[in-house]
C-alpha atoms as a PDB file:
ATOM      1  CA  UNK A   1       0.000   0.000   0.000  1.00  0.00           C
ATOM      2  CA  UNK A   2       2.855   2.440   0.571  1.00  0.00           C
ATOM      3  CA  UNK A   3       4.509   2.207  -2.642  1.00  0.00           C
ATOM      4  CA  UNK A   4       0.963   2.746  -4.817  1.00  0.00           C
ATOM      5  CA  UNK A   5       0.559   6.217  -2.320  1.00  0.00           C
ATOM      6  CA  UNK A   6       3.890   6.913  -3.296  1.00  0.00           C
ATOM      7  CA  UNK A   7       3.369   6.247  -6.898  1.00  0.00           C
ATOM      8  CA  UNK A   8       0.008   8.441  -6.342  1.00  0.00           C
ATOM      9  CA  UNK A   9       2.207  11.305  -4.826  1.00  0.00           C
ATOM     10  CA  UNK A  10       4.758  11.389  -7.219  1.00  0.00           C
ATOM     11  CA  UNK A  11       1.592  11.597 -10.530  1.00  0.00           C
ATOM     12  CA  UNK A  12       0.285  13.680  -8.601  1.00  0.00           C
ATOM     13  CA  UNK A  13       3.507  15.874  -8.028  1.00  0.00           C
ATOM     14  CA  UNK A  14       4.485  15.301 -11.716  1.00  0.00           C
ATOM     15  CA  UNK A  15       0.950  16.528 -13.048  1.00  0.00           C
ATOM     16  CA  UNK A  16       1.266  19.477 -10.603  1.00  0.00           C
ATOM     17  CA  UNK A  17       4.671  20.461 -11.698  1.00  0.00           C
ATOM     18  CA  UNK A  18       3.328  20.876 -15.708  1.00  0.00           C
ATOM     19  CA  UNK A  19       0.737  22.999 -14.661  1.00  0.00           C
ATOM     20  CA  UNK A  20       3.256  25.282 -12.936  1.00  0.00           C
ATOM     21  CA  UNK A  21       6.122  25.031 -15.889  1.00  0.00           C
ATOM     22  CA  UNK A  22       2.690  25.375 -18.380  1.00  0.00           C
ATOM     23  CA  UNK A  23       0.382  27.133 -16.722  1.00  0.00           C
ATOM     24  CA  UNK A  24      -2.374  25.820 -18.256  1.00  0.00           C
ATOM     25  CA  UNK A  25      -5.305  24.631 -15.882  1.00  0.00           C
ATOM     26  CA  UNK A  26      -8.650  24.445 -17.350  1.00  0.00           C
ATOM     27  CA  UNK A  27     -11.092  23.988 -14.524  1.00  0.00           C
ATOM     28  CA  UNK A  28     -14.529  22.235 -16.150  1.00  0.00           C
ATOM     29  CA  UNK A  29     -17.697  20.804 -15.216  1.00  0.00           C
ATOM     30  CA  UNK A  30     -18.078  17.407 -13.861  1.00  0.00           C
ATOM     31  CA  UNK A  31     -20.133  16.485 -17.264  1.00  0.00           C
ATOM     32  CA  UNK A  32     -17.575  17.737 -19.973  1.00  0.00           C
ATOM     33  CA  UNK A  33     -14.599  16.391 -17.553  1.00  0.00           C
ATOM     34  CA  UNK A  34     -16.475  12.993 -18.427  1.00  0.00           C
ATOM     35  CA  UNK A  35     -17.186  13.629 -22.001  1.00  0.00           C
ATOM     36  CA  UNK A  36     -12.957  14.414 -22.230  1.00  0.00           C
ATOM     37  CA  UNK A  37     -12.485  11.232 -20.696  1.00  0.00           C
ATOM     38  CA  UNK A  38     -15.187   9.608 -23.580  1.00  0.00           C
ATOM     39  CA  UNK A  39     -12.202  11.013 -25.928  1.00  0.00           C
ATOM     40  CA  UNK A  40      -9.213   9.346 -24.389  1.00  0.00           C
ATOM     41  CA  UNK A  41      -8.265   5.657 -24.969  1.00  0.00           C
ATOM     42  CA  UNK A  42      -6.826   5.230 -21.587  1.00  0.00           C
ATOM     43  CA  UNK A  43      -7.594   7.779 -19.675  1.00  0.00           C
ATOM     44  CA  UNK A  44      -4.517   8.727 -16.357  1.00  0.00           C
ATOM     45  CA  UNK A  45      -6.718  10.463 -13.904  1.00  0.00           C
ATOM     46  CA  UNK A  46      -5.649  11.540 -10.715  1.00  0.00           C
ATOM     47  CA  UNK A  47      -8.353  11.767  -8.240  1.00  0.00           C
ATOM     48  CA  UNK A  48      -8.627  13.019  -4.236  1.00  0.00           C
ATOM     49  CA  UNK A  49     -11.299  13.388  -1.620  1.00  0.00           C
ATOM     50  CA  UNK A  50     -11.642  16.140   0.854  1.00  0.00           C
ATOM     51  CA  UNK A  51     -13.597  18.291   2.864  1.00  0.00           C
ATOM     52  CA  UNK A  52     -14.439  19.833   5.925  1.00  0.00           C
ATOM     53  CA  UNK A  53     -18.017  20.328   6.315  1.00  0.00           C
ATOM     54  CA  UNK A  54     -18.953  18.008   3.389  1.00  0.00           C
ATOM     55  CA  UNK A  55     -17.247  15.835   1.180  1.00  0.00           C
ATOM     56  CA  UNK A  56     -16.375  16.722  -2.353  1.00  0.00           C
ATOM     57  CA  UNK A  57     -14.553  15.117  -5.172  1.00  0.00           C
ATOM     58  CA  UNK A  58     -11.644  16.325  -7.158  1.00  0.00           C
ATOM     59  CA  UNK A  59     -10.508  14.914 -10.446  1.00  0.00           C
ATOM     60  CA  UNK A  60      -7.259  15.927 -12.833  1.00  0.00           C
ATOM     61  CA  UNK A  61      -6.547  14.672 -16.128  1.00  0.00           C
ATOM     62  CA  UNK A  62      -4.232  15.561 -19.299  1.00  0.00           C
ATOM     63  CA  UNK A  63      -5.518  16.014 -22.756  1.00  0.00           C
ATOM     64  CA  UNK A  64      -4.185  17.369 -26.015  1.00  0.00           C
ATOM     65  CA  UNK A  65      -1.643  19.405 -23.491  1.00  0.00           C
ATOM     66  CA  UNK A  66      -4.053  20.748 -21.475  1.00  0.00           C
ATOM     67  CA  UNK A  67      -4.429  19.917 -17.750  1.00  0.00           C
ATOM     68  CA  UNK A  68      -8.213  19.437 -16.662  1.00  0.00           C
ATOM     69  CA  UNK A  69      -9.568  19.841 -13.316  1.00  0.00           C
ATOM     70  CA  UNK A  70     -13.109  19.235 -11.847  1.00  0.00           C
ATOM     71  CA  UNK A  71     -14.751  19.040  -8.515  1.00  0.00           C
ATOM     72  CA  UNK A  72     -18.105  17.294  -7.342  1.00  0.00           C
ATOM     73  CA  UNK A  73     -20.175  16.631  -4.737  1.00  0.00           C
ATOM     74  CA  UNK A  74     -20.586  13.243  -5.981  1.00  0.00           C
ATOM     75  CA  UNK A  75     -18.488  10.613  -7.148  1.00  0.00           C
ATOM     76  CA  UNK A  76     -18.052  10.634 -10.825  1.00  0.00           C
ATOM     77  CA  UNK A  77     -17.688   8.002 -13.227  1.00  0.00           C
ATOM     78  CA  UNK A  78     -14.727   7.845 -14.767  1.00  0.00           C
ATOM     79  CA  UNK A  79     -14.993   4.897 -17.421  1.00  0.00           C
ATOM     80  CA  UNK A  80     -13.283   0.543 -16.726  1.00  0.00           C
ATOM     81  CA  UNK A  81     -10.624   1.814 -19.218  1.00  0.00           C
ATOM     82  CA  UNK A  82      -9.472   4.760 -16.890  1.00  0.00           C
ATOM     83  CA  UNK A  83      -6.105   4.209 -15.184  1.00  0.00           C
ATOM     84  CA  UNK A  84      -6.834   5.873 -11.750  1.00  0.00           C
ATOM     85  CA  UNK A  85      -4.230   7.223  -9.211  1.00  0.00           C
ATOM     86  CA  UNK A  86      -5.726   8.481  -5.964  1.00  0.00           C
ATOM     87  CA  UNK A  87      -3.989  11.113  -4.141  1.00  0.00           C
ATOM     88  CA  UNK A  88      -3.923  12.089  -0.657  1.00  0.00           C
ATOM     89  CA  UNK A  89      -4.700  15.754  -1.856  1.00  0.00           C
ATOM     90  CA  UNK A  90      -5.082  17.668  -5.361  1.00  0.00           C
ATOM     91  CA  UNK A  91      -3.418  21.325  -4.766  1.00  0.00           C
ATOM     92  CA  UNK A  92      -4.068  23.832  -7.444  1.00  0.00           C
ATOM     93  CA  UNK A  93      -1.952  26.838  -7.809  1.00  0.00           C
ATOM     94  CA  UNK A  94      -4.216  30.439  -7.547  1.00  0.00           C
END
């Protein structure tokens, strides 16, 4: 179990760090985040859960360059064919 939170830390890190040497973040809605994913053979999203007075979902993903971020209230699906990494937290730069 340590080594896959490691391995989520360091995608997580590594998706992080193009967005700052980029920075490109396109923040979406939970709907057309899913309809990118429709477009992607296999899919890398990284994905964390947080909160303090309610839960809420946050998903990251790479396509055509671009880095794409959502957040939900609900879980989302994100497709069998999607490799998922979850993270202990998804930091966004301001």
């Amino acid at each position: 179990m340590a080594g896959a939170a490691g391995g989520a830390a360091a995608a997580a890190a590594a998706i992080a760090n193009a967005i700052k040497a980029s920075g490109i973040l396109v923040r979406v809605t939970p709907e057309d985040f899913q309809a990118i994913l429709a477009r992607t053979e296999r899919p890398l999203v990284v994905k964390a859960e947080g909160g303090i007075f309610a839960t809420h979902h946050k998903y990251l993903t790479s396509y055509k360059g671009f880095a794409f971020f959502t957040k939900s209230s609900q879980e989302i699906s994100l497709g069998a064919e999607a490799e998922v990494v979850t993270a202990e937290k998804i930091w966004l730069p301001q």
